[in-house]
C-alpha atoms as a PDB file:
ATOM      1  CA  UNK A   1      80.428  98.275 241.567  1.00  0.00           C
ATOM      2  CA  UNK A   2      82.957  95.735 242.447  1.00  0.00           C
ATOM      3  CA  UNK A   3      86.460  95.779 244.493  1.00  0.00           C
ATOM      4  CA  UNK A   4      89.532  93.344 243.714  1.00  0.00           C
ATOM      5  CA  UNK A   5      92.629  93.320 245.638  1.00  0.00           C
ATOM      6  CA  UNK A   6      96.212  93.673 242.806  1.00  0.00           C
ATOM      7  CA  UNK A   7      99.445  93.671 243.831  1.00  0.00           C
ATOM      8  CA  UNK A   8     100.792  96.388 242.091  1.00  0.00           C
ATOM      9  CA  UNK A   9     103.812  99.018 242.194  1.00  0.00           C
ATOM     10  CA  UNK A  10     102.377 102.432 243.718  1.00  0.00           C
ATOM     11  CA  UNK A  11     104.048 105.570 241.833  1.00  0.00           C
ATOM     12  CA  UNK A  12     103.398 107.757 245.181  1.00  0.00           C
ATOM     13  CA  UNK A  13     105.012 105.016 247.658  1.00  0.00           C
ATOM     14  CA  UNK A  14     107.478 103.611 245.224  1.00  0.00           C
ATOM     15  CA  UNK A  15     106.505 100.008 246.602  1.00  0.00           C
ATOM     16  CA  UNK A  16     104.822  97.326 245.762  1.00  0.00           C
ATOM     17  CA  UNK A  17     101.642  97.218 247.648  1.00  0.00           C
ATOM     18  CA  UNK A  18      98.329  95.745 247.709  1.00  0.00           C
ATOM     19  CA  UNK A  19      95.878  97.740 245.374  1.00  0.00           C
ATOM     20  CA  UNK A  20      91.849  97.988 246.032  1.00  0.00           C
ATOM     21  CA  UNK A  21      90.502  98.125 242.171  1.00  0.00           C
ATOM     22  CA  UNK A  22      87.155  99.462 241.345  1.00  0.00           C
ATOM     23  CA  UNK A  23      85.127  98.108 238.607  1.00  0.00           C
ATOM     24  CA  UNK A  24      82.068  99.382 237.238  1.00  0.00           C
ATOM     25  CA  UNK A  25      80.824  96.611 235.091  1.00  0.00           C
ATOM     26  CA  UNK A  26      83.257  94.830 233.857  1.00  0.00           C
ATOM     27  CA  UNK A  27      85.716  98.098 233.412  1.00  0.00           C
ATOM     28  CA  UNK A  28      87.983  99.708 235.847  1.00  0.00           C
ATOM     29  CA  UNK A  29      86.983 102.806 237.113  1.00  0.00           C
ATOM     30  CA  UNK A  30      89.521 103.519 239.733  1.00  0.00           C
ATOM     31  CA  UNK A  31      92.255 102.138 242.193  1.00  0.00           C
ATOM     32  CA  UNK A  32      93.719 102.950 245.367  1.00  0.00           C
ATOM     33  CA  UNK A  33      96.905 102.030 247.132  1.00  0.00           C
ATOM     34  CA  UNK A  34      96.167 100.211 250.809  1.00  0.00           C
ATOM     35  CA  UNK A  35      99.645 101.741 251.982  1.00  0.00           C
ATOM     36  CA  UNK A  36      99.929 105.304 251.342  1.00  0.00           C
ATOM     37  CA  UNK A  37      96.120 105.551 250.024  1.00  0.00           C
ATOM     38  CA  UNK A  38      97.026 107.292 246.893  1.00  0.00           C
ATOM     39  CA  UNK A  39      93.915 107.209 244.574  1.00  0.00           C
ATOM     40  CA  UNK A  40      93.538 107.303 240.766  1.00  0.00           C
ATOM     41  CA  UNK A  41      90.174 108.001 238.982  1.00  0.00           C
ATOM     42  CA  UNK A  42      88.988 107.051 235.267  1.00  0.00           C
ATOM     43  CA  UNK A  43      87.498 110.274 234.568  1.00  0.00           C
ATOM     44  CA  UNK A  44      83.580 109.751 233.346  1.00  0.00           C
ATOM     45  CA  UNK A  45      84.340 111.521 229.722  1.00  0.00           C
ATOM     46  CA  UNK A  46      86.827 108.473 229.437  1.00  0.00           C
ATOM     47  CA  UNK A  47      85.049 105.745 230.326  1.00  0.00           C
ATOM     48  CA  UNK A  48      81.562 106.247 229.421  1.00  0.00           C
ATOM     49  CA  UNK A  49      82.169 105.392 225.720  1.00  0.00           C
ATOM     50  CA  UNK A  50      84.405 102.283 226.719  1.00  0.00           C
ATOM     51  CA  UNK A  51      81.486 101.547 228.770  1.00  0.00           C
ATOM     52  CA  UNK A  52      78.528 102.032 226.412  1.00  0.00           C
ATOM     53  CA  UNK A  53      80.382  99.407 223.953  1.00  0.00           C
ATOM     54  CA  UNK A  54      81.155  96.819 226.771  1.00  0.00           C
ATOM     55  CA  UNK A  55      76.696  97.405 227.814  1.00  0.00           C
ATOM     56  CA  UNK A  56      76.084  97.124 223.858  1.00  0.00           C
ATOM     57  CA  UNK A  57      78.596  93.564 223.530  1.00  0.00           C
ATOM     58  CA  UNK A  58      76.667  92.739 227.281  1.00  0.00           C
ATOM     59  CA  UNK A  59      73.244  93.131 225.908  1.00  0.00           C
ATOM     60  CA  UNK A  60      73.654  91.297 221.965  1.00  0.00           C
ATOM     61  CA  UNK A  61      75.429  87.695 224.434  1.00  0.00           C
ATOM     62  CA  UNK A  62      72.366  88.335 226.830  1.00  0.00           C
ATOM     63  CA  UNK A  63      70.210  85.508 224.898  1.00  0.00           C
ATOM     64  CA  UNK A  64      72.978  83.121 224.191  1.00  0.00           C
ATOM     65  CA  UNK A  65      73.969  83.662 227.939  1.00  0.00           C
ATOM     66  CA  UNK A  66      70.306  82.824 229.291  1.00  0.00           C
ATOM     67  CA  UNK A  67      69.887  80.032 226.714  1.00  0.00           C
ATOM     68  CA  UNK A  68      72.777  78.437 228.242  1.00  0.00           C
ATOM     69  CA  UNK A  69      71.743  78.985 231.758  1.00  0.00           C
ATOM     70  CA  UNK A  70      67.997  77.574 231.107  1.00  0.00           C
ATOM     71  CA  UNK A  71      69.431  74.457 229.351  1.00  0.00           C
ATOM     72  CA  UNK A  72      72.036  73.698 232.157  1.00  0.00           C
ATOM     73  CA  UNK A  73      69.563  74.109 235.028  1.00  0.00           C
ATOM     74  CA  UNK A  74      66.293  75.108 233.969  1.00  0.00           C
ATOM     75  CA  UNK A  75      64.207  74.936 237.724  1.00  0.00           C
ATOM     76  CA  UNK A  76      67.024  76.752 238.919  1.00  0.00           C
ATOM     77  CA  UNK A  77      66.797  79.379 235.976  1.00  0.00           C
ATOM     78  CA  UNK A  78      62.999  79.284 236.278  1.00  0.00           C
ATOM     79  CA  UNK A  79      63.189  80.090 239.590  1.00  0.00           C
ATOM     80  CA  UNK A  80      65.580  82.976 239.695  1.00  0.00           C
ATOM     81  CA  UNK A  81      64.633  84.556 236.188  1.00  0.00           C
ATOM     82  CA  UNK A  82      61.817  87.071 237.823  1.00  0.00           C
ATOM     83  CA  UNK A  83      64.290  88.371 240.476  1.00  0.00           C
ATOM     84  CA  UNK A  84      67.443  88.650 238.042  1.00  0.00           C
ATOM     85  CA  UNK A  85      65.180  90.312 235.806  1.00  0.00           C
ATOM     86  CA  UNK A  86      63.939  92.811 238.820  1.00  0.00           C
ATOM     87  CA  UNK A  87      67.438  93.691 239.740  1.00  0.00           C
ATOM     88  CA  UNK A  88      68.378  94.831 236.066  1.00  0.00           C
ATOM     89  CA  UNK A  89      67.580  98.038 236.264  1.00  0.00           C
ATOM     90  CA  UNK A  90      68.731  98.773 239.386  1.00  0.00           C
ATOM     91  CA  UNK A  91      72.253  97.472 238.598  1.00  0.00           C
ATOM     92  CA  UNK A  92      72.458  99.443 235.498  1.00  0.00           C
ATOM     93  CA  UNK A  93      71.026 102.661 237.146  1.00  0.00           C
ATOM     94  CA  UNK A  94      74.157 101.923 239.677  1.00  0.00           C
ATOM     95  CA  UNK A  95      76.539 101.131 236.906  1.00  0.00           C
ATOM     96  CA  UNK A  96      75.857 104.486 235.089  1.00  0.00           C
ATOM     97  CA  UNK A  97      75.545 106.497 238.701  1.00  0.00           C
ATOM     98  CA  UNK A  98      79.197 105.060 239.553  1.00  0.00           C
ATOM     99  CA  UNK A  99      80.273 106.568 235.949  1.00  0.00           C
ATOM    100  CA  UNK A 100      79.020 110.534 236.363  1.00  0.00           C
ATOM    101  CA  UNK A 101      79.550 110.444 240.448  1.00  0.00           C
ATOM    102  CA  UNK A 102      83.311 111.257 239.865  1.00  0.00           C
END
């Protein structure tokens, strides 16, 4: 999961306020508001089939991705492949734990 900082305007506060956004993959799975700390969940039934699509587009630009990566530095990509390819699983076990945790 990832956090981003938004200005946005808060419905509780009625102010404009910085915003912590959650993202689980590349979707948004909650925020909160840094001022008054009101919170706002995706619920799981929502996102999980907006998520499954954005894993299915993820996994079909996965070659094209690493062909680009291997042909712009390939020690680098050499180097790195085995422990990219190690972490994998854990960050989709993550992904999909973030989705059914709330």
């Amino acid at each position: 999961m990832s956090t981003e900082i938004a200005e946005l305007h808060c419905e509780t506060c009625q102010r404009v306020t910085d915003h912590e956004l959650h993202y689980t993959g590349r979707l948004l799975e909650s925020t909160r508001c840094t001022e008054c700390g009101a919170h706002l969940d995706v619920p799981a039934r929502d996102m999980l089939p907006t998520y499954l699509a954005d894993l299915e587009q993820r996994v079909a630009s996965k070659p094209l991705r690493l062909w680009r990566r291997a042909g712009q530095d390939p020690r680098g990509f050499l180097r790195t492949l085995p422990g990219a390819v190690l972490r994998q699983p854990r960050k989709l076990a993550g992904e999909l734990r973030s989705i059914f945790r709330h």
